[in-house]
Protein backbone atom coordinates (compact mmCIF):
# COMPACT_ATOMS: atom_id res chain seq x y z
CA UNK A 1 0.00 0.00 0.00
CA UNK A 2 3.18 2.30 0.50
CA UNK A 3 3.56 2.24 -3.00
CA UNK A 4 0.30 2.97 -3.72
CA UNK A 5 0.34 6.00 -1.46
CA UNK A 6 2.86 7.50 -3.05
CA UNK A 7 1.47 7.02 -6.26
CA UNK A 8 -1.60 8.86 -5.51
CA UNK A 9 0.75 11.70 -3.41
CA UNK A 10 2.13 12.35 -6.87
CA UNK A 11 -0.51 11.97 -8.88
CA UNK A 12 -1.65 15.28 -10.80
CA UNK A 13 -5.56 16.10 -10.21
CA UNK A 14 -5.15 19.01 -12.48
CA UNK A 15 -7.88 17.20 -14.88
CA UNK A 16 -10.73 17.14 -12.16
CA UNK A 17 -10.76 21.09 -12.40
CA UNK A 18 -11.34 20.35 -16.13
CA UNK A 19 -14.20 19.20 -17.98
CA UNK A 20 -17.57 18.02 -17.00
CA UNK A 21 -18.37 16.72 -13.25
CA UNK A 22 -18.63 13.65 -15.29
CA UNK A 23 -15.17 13.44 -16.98
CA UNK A 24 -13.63 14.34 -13.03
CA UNK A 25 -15.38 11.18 -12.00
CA UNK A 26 -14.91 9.24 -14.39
CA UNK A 27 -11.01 10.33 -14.29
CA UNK A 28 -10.82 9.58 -10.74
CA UNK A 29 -12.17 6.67 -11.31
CA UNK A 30 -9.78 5.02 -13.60
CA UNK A 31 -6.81 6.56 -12.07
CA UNK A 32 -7.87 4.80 -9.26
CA UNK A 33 -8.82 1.22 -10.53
CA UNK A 34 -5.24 1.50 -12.66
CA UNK A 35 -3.02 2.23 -9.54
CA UNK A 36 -5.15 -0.84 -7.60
CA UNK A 37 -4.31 -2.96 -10.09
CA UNK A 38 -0.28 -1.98 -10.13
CA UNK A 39 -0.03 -2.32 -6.83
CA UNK A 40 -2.29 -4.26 -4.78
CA UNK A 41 -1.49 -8.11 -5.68
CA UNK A 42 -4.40 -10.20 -7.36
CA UNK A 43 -4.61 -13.86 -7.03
CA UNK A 44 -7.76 -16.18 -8.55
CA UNK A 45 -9.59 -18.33 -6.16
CA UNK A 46 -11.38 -21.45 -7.45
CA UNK A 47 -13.77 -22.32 -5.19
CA UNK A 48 -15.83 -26.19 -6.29
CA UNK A 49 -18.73 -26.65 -3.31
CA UNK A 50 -19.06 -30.03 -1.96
CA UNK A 51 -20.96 -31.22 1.34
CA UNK A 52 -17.35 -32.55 2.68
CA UNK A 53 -15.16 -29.30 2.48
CA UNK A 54 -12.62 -31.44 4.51
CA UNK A 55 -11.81 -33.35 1.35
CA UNK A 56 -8.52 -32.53 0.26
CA UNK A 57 -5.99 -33.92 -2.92
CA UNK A 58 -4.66 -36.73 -0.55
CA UNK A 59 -7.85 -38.10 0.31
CA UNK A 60 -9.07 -38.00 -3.61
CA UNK A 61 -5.84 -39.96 -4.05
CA UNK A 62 -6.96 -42.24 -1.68
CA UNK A 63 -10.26 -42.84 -3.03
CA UNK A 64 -8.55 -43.48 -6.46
CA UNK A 65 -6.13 -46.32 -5.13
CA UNK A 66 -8.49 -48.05 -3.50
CA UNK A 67 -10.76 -47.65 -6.70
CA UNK A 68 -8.20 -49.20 -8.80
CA UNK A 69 -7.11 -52.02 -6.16
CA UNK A 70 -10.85 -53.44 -6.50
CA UNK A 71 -10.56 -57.53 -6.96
CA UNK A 72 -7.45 -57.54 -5.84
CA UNK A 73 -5.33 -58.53 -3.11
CA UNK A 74 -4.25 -55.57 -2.12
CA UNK A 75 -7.81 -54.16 -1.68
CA UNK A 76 -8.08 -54.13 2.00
CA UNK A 77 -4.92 -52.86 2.88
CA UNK A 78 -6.17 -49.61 0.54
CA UNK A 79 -9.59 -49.46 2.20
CA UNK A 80 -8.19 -49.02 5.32
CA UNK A 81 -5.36 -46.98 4.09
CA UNK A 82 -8.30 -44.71 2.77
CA UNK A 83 -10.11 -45.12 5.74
CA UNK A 84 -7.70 -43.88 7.91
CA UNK A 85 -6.81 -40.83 5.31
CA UNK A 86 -10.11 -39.49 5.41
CA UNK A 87 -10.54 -40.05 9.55
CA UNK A 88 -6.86 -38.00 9.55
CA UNK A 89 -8.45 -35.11 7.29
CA UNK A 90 -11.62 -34.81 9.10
CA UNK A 91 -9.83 -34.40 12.28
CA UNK A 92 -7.02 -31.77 10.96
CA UNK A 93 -10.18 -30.32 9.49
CA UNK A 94 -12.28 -29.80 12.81
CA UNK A 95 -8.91 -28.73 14.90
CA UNK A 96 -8.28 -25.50 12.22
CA UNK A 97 -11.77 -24.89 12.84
CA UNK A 98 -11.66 -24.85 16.03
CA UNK A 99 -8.96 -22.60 15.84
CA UNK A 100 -10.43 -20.47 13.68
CA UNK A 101 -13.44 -19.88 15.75
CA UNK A 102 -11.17 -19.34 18.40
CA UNK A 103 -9.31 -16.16 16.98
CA UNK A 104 -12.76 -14.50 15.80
CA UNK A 105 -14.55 -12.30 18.40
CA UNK A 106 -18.16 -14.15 19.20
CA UNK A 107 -21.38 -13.29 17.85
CA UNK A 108 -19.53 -11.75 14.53
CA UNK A 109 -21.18 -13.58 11.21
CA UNK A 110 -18.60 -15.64 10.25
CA UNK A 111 -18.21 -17.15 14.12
CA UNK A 112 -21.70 -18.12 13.32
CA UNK A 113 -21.21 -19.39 9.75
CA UNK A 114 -18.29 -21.63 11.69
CA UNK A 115 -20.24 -22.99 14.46
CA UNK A 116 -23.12 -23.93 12.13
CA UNK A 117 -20.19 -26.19 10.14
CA UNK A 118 -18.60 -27.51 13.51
CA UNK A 119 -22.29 -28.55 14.91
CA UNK A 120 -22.55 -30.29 10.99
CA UNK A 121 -25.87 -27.95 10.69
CA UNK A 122 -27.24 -27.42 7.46
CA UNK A 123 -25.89 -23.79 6.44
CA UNK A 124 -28.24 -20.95 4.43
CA UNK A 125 -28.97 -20.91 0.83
CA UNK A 126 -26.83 -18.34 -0.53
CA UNK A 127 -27.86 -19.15 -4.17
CA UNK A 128 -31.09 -18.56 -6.12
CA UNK A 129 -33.19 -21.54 -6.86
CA UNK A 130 -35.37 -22.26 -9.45
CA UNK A 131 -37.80 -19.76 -10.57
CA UNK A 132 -40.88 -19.75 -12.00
CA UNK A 133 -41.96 -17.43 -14.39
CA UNK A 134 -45.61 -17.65 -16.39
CA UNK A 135 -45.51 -21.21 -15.98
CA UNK A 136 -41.91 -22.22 -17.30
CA UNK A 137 -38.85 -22.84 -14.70
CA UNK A 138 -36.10 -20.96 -15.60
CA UNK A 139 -32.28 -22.70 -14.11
CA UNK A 140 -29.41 -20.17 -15.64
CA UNK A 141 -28.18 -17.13 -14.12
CA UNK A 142 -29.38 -15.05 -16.79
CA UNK A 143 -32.85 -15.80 -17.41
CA UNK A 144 -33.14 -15.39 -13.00
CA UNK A 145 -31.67 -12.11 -13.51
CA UNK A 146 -34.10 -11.15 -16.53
CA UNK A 147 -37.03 -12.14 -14.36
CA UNK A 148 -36.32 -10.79 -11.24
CA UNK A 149 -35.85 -7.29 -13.41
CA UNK A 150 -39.09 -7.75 -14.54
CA UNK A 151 -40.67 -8.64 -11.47
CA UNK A 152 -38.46 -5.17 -9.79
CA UNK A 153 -40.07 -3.02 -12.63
CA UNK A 154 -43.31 -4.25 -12.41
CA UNK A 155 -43.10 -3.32 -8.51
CA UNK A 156 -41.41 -0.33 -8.82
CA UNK A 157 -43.25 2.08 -10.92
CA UNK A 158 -43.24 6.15 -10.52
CA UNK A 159 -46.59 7.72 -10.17
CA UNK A 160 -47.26 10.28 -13.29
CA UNK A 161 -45.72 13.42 -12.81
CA UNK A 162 -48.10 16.48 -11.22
CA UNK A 163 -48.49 19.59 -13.72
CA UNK A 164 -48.95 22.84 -12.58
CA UNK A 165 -47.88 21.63 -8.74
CA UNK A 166 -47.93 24.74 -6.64
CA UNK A 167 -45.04 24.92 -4.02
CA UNK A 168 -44.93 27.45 -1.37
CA UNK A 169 -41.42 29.50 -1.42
CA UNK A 170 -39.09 28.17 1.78
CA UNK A 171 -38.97 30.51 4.38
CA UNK A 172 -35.21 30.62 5.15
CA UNK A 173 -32.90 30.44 2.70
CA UNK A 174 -29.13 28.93 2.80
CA UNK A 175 -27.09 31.94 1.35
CA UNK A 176 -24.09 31.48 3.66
CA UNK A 177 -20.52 29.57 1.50
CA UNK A 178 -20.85 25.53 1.96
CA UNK A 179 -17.46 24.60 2.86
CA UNK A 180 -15.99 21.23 1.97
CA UNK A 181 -13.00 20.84 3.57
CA UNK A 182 -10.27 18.05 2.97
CA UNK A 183 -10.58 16.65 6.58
CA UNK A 184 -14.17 16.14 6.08
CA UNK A 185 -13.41 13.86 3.37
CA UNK A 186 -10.77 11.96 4.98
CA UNK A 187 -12.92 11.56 8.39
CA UNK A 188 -15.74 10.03 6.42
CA UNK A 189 -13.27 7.73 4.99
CA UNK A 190 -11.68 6.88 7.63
CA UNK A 191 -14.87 5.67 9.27
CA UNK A 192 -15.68 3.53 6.50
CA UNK A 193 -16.95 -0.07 7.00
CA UNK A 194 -14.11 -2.98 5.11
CA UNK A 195 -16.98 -5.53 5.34
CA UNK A 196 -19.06 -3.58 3.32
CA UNK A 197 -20.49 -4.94 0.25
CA UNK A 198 -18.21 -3.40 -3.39
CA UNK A 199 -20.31 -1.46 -6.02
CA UNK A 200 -19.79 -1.65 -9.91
CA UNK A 201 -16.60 0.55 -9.41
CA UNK A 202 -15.20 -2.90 -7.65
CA UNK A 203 -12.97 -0.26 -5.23
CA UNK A 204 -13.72 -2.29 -1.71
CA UNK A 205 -13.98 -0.13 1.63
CA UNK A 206 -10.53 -1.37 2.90
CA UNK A 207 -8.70 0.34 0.26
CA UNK A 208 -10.48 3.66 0.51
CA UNK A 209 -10.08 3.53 4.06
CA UNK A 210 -6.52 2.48 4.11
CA UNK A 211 -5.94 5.53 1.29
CA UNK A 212 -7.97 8.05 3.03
CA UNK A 213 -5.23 11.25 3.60
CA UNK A 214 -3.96 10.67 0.26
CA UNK A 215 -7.55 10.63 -1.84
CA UNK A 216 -9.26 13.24 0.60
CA UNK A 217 -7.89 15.84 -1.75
CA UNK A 218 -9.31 14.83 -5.15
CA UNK A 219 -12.39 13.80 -3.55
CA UNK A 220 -12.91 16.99 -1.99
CA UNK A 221 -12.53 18.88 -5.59
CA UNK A 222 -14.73 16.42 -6.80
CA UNK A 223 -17.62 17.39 -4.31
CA UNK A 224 -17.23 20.90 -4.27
CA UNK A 225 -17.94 20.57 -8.23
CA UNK A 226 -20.57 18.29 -7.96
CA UNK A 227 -22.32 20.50 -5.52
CA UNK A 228 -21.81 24.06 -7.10
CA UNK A 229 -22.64 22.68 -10.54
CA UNK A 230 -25.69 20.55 -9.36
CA UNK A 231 -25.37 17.30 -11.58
CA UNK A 232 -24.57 13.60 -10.13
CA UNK A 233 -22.11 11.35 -12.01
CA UNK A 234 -23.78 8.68 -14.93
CA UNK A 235 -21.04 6.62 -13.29
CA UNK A 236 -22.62 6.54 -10.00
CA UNK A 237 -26.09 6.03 -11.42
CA UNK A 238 -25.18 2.53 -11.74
CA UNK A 239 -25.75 0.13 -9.02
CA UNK A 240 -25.98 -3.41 -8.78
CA UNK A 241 -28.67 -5.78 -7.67
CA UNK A 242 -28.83 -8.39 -5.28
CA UNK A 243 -32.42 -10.28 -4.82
CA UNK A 244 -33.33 -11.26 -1.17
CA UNK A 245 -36.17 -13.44 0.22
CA UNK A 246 -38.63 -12.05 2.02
CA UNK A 247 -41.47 -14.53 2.64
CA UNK A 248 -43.46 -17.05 0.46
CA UNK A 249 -42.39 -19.41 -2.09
CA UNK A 250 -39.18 -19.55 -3.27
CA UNK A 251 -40.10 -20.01 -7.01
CA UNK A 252 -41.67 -16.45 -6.89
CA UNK A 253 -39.49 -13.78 -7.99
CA UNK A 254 -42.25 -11.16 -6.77
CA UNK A 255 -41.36 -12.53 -3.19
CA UNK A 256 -37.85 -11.42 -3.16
CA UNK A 257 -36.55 -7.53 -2.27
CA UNK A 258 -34.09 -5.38 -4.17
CA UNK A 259 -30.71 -4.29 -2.49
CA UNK A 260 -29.12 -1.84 -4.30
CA UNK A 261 -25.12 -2.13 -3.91
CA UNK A 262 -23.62 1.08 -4.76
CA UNK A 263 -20.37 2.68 -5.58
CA UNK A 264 -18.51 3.00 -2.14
CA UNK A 265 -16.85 6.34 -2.98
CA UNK A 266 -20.57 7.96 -3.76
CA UNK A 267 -22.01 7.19 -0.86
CA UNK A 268 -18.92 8.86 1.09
CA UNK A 269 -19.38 12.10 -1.39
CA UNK A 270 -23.38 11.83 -0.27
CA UNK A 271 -22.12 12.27 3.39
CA UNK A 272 -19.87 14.81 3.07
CA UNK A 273 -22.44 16.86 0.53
CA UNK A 274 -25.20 16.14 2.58
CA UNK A 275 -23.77 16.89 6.42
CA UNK A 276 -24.09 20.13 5.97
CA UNK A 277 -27.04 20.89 3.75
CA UNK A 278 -28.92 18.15 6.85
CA UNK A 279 -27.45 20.63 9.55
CA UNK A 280 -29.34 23.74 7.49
CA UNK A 281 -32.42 21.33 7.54
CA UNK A 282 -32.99 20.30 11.10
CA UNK A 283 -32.50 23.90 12.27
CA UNK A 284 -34.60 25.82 9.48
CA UNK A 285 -36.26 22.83 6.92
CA UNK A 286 -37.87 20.23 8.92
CA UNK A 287 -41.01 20.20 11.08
CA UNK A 288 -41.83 19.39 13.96
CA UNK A 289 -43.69 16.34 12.24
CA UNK A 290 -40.22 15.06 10.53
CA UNK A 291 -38.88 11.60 12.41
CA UNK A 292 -36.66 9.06 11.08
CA UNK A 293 -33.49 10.19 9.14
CA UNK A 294 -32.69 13.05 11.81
CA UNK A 295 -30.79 12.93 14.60
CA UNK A 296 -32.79 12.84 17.95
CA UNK A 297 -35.72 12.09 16.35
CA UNK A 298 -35.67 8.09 15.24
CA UNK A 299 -37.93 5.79 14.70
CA UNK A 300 -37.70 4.40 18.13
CA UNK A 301 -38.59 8.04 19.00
CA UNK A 302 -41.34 7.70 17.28
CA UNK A 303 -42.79 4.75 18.40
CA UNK A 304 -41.91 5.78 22.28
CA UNK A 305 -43.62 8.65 21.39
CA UNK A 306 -46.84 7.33 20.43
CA UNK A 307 -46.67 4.45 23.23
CA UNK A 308 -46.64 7.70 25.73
CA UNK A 309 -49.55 8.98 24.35
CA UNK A 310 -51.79 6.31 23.70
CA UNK A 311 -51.11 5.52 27.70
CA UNK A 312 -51.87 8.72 28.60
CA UNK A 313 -54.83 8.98 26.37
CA UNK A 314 -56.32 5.71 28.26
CA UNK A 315 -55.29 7.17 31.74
CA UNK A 316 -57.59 10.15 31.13
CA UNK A 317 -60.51 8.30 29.27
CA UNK A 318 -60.38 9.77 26.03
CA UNK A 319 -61.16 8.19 22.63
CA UNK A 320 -58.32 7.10 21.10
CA UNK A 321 -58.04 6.68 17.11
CA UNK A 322 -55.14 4.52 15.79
CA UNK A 323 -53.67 3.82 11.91
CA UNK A 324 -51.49 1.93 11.39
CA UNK A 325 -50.14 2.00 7.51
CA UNK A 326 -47.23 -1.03 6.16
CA UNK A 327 -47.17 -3.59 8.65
CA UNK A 328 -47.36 -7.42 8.41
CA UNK A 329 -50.07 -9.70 9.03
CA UNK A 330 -48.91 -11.18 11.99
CA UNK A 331 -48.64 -7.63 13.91
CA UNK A 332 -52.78 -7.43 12.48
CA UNK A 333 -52.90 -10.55 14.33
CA UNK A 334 -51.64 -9.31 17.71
CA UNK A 335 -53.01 -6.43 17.97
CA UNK A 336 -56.58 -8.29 17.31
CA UNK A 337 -55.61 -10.18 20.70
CA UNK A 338 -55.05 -7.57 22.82
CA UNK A 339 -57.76 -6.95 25.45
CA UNK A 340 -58.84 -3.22 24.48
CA UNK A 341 -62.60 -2.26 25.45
CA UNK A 342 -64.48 -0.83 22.10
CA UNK A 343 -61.76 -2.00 20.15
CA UNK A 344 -63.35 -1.98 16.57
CA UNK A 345 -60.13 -3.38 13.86
């Protein structure tokens, strides 16, 4: 990474004063991916599943000579040579992982995702099974992906746009300089997350976070254009698309949710844009009806909020009127068991 650093030191980011906001990105972008791939060493990693991950070259050699030595004399002494290969890799097997799961701090995922193997449990589907779409299965990767876009679509759809909307003029205006400073940038990368989940851009968290002094610079002239000229990046637009269950059958591609993996480095430039445009907000923008998405005022705010009430409401003996909008069956189900008087669902 030393070499890396230095790289980037020396780099000139003349060209991100140039140009579109695009062209900056898109220069900072390949300047970026280039240096990664000079520097940081790359390595491929063939991974075959099988239901005995213990299994290792020696025991498939096993398996073979004692394959071969079938009808012959020699065939027990290889069954019981193989037998006692495999009982030898099973047991080297469960001592690493032992060891493994000792070095890793407990409750993290992956001591989980080890116990689960040492216990022999049956571990989660991570792959997508089956679909069916107007009656036909569909098996490869690419017809899954084609449905599930047209399953996303057909969910997803804008309402038509409002003519002639009127909107009231704001009140207070933000007329004061937006600074963006350089140690903005490099705090916000600093704080970044290395387990979090790579955009298109394929530039993980570790690396921005390991480079953050050294690319606080050009991402700071990169923000300070995108906000002053008022355009986001086509390059950023891009995201990529993992499907998750939710609930249902399997075979349904309507029953799975959209994640949207984005471009690491955008969602830093978001923050550092957006902290202080939010601090204008909360003090000047936002009611007092505004929870969720500001700082004192969460969800579980929110919902503490309303418990308050509703308690008070019943201590004094007034009528009480509840909504409640996008919840699940099963809370429709509990809240039909509670013992309310005049409770009318």
């Amino acid at each position: 990474m030393e070499n890396s650093k230095c790289a980037l030191k020396n780099a000139n980011w003349q060209s991100l004063s140039e140009g579109s906001a695009n062209d900056a990105v898109n220069f900072f972008s390949d300047t970026l991916a280039h240096l990664c791939e000079k520097f940081i060493p790359q390595t491929t990693i063939s991974i075959r599943k099988q239901s005995h991950p213990w299994i290792n070259t020696e025991c498939e050699s096993a398996v073979a000579r004692k394959g071969a030595a079938e009808g012959s004399p020699t065939y027990n002494a290889m069954r019981d040579q193989c037998a006692e290969t495999l009982r030898g890799a099973h047991k080297n097997y469960l001592s690493d992982l032992r060891a493994k799961i000792a070095e890793l701090p407990r409750g993290s995922k992956k001591w989980w995702a080890l116990n689960r193997e040492l216990l022999n449990k049956k571990s989660k589907v991570v792959s997508i099974p089956p679909l069916l779409d107007n009656g036909i299965w569909i098996l490869d990767s690419a017809g899954k992906a084609n449905s599930f876009a047209k399953a996303f679509s057909s969910k997803f759809v804008l309402p038509p746009p409002v003519e002639d909307q009127f909107v009231a003029a704001p009140v207070n205006h933000m007329n004061h300089f937006v600074a963006i400073r350089t140690r903005s940038v490099a705090a916000e990368l600093s704080k970044l997350d290395e387990k979090k989940a790579t955009g298109p851009d394929r530039i993980s968290a570790r690396i921005l976070r390991v480079l953050a002094f050294v690319l606080a610079l050009p991402l700071a002239i990169i923000c300070r254009r995108l906000l002053y000229e008022g355009v986001w990046p086509d390059i950023w637009k891009v995201h990529f698309l993992t499907a998750i269950f939710k609930r249902g059958l399997v075979h349904n591609p309507c029953n799975y949710r959209g994640i949207h993996l984005t471009c690491i480095v955008s969602k830093v430039v978001e923050r550092v844009i957006g902290n202080p445009l939010i601090a204008f907000l909360q003090q000047f923008g936002y009611g007092t009806s505004q929870w969720a998405y500001r700082k004192q005022c969460s969800s579980r705010d929110l919902a503490l909020m309303c418990l308050t009430s509703c308690v008070l409401a019943i201590c004094q003996g007034k009528k009480m009127a509840v909504y409640l909008n996008d919840i699940s069956e099963h809370s429709i189900k509990f809240i039909g068991k509670l013992d309310w008087p005049n409770y009318f669902p």
